[in-house]
C-alpha atoms as a PDB file:
ATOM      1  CA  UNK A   1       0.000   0.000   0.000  1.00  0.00           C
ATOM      2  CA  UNK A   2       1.321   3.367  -0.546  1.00  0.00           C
ATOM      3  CA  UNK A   3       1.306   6.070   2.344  1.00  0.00           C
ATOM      4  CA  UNK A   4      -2.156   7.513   2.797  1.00  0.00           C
ATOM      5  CA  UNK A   5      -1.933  11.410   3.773  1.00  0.00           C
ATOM      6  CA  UNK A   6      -4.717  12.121   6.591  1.00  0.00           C
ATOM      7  CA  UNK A   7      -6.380  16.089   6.890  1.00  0.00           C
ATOM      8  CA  UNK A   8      -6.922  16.346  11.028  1.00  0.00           C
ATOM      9  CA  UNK A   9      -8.373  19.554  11.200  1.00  0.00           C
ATOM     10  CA  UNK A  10      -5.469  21.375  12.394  1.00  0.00           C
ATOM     11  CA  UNK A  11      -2.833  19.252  11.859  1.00  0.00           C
ATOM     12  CA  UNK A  12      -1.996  17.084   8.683  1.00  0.00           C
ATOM     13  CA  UNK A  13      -0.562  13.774   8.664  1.00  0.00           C
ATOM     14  CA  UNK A  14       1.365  12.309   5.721  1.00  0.00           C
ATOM     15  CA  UNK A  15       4.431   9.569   5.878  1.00  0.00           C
ATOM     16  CA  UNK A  16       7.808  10.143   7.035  1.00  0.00           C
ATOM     17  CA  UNK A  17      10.090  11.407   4.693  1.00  0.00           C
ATOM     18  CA  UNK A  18      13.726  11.930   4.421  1.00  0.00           C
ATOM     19  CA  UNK A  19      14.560  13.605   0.830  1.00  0.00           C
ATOM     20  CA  UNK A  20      16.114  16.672  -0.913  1.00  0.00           C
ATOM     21  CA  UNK A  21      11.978  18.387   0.188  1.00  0.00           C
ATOM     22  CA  UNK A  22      11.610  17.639   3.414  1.00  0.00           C
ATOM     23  CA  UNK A  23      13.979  15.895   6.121  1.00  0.00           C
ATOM     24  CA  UNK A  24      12.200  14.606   9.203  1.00  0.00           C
ATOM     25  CA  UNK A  25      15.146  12.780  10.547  1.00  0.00           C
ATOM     26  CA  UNK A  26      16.076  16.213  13.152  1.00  0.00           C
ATOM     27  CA  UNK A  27      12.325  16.124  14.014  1.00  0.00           C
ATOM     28  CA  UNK A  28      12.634  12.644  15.119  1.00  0.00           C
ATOM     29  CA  UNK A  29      15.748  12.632  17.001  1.00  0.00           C
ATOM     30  CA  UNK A  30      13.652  15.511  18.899  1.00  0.00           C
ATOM     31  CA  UNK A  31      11.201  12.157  19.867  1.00  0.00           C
ATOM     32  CA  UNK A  32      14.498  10.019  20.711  1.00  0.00           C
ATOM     33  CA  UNK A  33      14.578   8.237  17.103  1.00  0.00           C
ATOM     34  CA  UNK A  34      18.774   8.418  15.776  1.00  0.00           C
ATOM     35  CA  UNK A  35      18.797   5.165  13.741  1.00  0.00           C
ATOM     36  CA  UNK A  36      19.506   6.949  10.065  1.00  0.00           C
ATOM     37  CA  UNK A  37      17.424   4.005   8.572  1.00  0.00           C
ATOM     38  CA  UNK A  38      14.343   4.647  10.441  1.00  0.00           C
ATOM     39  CA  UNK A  39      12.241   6.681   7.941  1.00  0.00           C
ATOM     40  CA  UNK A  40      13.615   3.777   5.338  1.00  0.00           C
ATOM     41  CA  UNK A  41      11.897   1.299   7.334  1.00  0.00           C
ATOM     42  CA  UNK A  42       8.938   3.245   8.033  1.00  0.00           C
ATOM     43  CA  UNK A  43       8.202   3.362   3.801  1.00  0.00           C
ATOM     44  CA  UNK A  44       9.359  -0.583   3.785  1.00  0.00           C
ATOM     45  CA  UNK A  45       6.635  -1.091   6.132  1.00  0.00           C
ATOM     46  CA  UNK A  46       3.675   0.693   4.454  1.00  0.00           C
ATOM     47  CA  UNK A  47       4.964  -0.942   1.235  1.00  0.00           C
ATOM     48  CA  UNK A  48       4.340  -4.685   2.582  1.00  0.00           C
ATOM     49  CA  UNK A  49       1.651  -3.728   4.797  1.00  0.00           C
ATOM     50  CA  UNK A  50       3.115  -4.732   7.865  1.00  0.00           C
ATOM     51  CA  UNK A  51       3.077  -0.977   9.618  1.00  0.00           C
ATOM     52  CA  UNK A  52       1.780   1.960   9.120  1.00  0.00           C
ATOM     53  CA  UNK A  53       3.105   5.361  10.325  1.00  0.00           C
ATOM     54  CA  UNK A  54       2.568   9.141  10.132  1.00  0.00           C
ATOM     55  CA  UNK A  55       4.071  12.644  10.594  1.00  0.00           C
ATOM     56  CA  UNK A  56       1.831  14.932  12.634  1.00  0.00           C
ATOM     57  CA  UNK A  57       2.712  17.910  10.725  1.00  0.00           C
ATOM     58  CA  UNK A  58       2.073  21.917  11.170  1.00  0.00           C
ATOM     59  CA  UNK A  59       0.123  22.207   7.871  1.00  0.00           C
ATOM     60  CA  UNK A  60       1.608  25.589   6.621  1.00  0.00           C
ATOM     61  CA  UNK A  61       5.279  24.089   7.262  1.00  0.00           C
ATOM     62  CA  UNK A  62       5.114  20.606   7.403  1.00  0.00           C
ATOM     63  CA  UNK A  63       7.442  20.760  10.192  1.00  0.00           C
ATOM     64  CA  UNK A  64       6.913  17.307  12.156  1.00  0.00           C
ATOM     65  CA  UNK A  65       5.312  17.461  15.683  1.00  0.00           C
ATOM     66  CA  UNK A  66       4.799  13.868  16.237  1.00  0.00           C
ATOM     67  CA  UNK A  67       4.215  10.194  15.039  1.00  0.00           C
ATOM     68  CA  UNK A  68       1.510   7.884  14.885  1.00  0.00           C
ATOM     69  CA  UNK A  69       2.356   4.744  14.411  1.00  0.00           C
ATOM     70  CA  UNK A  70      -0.008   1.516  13.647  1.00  0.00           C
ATOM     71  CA  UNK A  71       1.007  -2.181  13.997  1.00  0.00           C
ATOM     72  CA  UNK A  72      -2.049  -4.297  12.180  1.00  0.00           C
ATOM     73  CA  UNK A  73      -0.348  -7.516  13.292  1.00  0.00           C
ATOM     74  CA  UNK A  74      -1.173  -6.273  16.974  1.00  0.00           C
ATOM     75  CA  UNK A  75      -3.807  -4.276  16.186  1.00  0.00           C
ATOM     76  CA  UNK A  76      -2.175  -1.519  18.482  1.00  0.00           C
ATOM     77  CA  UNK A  77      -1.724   2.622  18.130  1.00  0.00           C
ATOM     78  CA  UNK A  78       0.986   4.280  19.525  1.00  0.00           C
ATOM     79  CA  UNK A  79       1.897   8.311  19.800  1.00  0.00           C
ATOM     80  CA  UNK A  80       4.636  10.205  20.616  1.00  0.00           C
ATOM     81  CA  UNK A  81       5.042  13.923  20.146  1.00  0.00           C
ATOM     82  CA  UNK A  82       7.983  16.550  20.472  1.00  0.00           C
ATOM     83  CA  UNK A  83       8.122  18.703  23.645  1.00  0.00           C
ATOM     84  CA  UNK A  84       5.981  21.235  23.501  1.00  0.00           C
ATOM     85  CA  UNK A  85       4.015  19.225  21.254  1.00  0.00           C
ATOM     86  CA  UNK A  86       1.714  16.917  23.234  1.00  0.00           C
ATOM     87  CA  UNK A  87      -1.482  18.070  22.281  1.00  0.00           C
ATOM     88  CA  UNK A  88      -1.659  17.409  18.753  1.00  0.00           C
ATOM     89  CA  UNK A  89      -1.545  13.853  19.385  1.00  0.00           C
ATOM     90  CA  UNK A  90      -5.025  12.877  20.503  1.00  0.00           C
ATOM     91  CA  UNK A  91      -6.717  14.596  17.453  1.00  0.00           C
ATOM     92  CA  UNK A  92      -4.018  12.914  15.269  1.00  0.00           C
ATOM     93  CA  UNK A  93      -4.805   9.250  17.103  1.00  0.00           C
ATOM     94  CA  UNK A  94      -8.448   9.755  16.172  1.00  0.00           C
ATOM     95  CA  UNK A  95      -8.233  10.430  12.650  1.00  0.00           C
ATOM     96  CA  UNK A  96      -5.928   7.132  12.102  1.00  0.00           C
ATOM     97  CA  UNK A  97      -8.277   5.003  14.264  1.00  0.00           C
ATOM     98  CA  UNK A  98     -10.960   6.344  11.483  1.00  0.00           C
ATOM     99  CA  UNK A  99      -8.665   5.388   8.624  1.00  0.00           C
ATOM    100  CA  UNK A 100      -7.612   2.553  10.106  1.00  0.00           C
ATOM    101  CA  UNK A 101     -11.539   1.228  10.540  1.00  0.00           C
ATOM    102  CA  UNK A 102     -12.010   2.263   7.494  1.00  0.00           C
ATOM    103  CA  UNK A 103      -9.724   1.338   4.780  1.00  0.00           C
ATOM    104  CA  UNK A 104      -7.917  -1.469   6.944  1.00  0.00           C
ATOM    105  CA  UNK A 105     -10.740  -2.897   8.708  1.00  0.00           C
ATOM    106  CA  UNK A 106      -9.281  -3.070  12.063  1.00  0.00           C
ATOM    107  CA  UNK A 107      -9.769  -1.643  15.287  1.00  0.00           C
ATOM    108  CA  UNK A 108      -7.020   0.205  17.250  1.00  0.00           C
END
């Protein structure tokens, strides 16, 4: 499957990237993530289905603010945000429970 970008009101959601455009890798060593292969991984894992995750992103910047992250195999949600960040990550949660009901028919 390729990445599905999510509008969450206020914040938007879109996969992990790591290019000449946009570079989330400083964003996510702000969450405690160093491993340089991470965002590689991330893209692996949406390819064969066996994860999902997003960038919580300001919408006029796309500066990352936090990560959603879905495992299907144990049909779990997990968060994290930057400091400062925190509260972007319950509206963020819902909106990839929705698409996650919805287009992967399973319940987080």
């Amino acid at each position: 499957m390729d990445p599905i970008e999510i509008n969450a009101g206020a914040w938007y959601l879109r996969a992990l990237r790591a290019d000449e455009r946009i570079d989330d890798r400083p964003s996510l060593a702000d969450l405690g993530e160093t491993d340089p292969d991470y965002v590689s991984r991330r893209t692996a894992q949406w390819a064969d289905e066996s994860g999902y995750s997003w960038a919580v992103c300001e919408p006029t910047t796309g500066e990352l603010l936090a990560e959603v992250i879905v495992d299907p195999a144990s049909a779990t949600l997990s968060t994290r945000a930057r400091p400062g960040h925190e509260h972007v990550v319950d509206v963020a949660a819902t909106a990839v429970r929705r698409f996650a009901a919805a287009a992967l028919n399973l319940t987080v």
